[in-house]
Structure formats: C-alpha cells, structure tokens
Protein backbone atom coordinates (compact mmCIF):
# COMPACT_ATOMS: atom_id res chain seq x y z
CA UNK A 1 9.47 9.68 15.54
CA UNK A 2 5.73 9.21 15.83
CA UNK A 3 4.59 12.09 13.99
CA UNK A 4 7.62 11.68 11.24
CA UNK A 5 6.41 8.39 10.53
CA UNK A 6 2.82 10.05 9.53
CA UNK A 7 4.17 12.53 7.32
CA UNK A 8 6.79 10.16 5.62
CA UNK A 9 3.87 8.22 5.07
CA UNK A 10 1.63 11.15 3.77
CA UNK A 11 4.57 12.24 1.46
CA UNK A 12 5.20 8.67 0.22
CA UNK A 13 1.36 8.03 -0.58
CA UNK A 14 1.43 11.50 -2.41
CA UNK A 15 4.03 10.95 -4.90
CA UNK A 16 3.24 6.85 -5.97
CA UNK A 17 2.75 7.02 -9.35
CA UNK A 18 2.24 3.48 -11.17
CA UNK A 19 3.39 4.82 -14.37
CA UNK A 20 6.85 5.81 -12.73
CA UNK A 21 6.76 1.72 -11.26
CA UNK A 22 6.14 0.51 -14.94
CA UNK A 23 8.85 2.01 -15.96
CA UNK A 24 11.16 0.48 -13.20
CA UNK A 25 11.35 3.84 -11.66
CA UNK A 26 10.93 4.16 -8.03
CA UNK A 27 12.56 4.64 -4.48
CA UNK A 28 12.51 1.63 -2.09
CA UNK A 29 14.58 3.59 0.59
CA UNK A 30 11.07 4.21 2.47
CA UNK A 31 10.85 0.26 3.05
CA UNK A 32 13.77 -1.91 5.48
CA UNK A 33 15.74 -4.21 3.00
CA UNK A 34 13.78 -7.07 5.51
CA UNK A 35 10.28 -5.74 5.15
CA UNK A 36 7.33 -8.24 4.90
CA UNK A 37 4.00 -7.43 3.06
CA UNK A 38 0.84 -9.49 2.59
CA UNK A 39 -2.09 -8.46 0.84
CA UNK A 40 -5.84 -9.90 1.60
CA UNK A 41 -7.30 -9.06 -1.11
CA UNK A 42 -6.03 -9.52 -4.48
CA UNK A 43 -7.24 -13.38 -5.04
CA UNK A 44 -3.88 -14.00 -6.58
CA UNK A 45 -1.95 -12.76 -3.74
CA UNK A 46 -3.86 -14.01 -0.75
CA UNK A 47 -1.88 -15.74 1.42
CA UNK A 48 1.38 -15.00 -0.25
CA UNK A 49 3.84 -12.73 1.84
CA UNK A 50 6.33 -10.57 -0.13
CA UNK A 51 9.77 -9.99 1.56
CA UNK A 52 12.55 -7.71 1.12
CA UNK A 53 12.80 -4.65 -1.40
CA UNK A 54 12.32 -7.00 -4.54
CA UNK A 55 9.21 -8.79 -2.55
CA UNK A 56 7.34 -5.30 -2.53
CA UNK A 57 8.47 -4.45 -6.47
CA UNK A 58 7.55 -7.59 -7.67
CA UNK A 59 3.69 -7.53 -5.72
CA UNK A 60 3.32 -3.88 -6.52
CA UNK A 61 4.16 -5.20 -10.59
CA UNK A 62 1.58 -7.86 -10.05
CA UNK A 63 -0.98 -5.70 -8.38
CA UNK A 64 -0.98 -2.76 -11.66
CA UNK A 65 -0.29 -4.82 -14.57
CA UNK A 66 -3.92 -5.67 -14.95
CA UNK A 67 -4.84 -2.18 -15.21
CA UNK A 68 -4.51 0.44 -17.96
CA UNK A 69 -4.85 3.39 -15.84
CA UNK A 70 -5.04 2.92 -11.89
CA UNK A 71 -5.46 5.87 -9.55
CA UNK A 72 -5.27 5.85 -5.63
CA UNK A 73 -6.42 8.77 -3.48
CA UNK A 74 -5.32 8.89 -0.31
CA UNK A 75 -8.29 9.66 2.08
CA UNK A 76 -6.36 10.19 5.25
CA UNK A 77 -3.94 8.27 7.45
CA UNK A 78 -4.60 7.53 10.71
CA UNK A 79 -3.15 7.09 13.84
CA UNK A 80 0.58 9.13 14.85
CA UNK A 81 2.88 6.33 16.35
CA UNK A 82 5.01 2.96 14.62
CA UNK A 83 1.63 2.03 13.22
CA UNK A 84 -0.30 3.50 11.14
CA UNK A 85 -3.17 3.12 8.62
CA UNK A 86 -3.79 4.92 5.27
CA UNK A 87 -7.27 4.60 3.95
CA UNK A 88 -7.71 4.97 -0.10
CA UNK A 89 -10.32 5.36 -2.83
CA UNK A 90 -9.11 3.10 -5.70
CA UNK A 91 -10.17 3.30 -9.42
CA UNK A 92 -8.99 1.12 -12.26
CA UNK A 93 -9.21 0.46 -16.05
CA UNK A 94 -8.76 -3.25 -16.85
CA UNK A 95 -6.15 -3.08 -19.87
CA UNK A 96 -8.03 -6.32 -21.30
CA UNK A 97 -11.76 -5.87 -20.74
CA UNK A 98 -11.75 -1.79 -20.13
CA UNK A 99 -13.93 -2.78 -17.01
CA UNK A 100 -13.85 -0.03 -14.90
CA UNK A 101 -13.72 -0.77 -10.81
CA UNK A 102 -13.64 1.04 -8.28
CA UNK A 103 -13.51 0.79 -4.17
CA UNK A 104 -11.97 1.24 -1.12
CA UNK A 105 -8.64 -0.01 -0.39
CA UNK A 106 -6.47 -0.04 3.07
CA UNK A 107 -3.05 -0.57 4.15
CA UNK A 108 -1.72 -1.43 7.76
CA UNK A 109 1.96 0.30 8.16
CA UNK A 110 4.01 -0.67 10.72
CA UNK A 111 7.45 1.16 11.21
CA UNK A 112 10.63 0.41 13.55
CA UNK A 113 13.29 3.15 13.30
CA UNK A 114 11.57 5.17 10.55
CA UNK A 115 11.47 2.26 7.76
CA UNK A 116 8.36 0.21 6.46
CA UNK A 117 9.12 -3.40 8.12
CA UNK A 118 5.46 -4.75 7.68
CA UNK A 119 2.82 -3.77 5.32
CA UNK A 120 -0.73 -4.98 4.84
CA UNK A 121 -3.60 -4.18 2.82
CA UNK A 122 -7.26 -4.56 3.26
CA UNK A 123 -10.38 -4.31 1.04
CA UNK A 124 -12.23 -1.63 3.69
CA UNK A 125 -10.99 0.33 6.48
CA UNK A 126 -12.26 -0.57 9.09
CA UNK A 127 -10.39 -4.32 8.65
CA UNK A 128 -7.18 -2.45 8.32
CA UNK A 129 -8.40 0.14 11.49
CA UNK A 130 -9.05 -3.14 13.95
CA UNK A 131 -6.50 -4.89 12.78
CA UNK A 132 -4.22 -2.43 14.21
CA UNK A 133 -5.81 -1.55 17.23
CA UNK A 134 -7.58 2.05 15.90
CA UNK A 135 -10.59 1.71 16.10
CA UNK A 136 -12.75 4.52 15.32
C-alpha cells in the first residue's frame, strides 16, 4: 500500500481543479468520511480543525473564494509509506484587490487503509517535511 498511497496522491493533486470545487463538483471518495484537517496558515483558519467530508468542502470553499484565479503546482511528493508530504508552488488573483501572491505551500498526508484520515498544510516545506519525520 505504500507506494499506492503516493500515486493516489500524485493523481489526486493532478486533477484538483478549484473551478470544478466552485461549482460543487468534486470527489471526496479519496478522504475517510472521519478525516481531520487543520491548516496553519490561512489566518482565518488557524487553529480550526475541519472534520469529516463536509469539514474538508467547506475549508477548501473558504480557502479559494478569495481568489479569482488560483493555481497549485505540485512540485513533488515525498516520502512512499501512510505519510506523505506534497510540496506546491501557489499563485493567486485576489477577486477584490487583483493582488497577485504567490508562494510555497505544503500539506502533511497521512493515510490508514488507502483513505486521507489527517491532512495538514504548511506555509514552507520543510515545516510540513519535519513535521512528519522526512527530513531532507
């Protein structure tokens, strides 16, 4: 399962698209109905923990409704067992302002029988890389 969980992962990462989200169209089959996920970073999330299917749709709502166009490119995902962490370039429009921003984003994933049960994002990798023990 270790390797699966990498290339679920990969193949997940590839096909988010936040227009398909806005329009209430996506797949939460990749997450278990009891998944948790915090987020460190957005100052309106911190501290907050989202649970279950509707937990993640309703933070990943939050998260791109400030944005008129928001792209994530996947750098690379690392590690090959139930924990993994996908590094990201993000870039953003501001719908409001039309400030532009742009960084680099991670996500902790930790998986138990092939399902997302715990997600959490970071503003830089190497956060997310200690956090889970992979250390480059």
């Amino acid at each position: 399962m270790s390797q699966e969980n990498s290339l679920t992962l990969q193949a997940q990462l590839k096909g988010w698209d936040p227009e398909a989200w806005r329009r209430g169209e996506f797949d939460l089959s990749f997450f278990d109905p009891e998944v948790t996920y915090e987020d460190t970073i957005l100052p309106d999330h911190i501290g907050e923990t989202y649970r279950g299917h509707e937990g993640i749709a309703r933070a990943t709502m939050r998260w791109i409704e400030p944005y008129e166009t928001i792209t994530i490119e996947t750098e690379r995902v690392v590690g090959d067992g139930d924990r993994l962490v996908s590094i990201h370039r993000f870039r953003g429009r501001a719908r409001h302002t039309g400030i532009e921003l742009e960084g680099p984003l991670a996500y902790v994933w930790t998986f138990q029988d092939g399902k997302v049960v715990h997600l959490k994002s970071f503003a830089g990798p190497e956060d997310a890389l200690e956090a889970a023990g992979l250390s480059e």
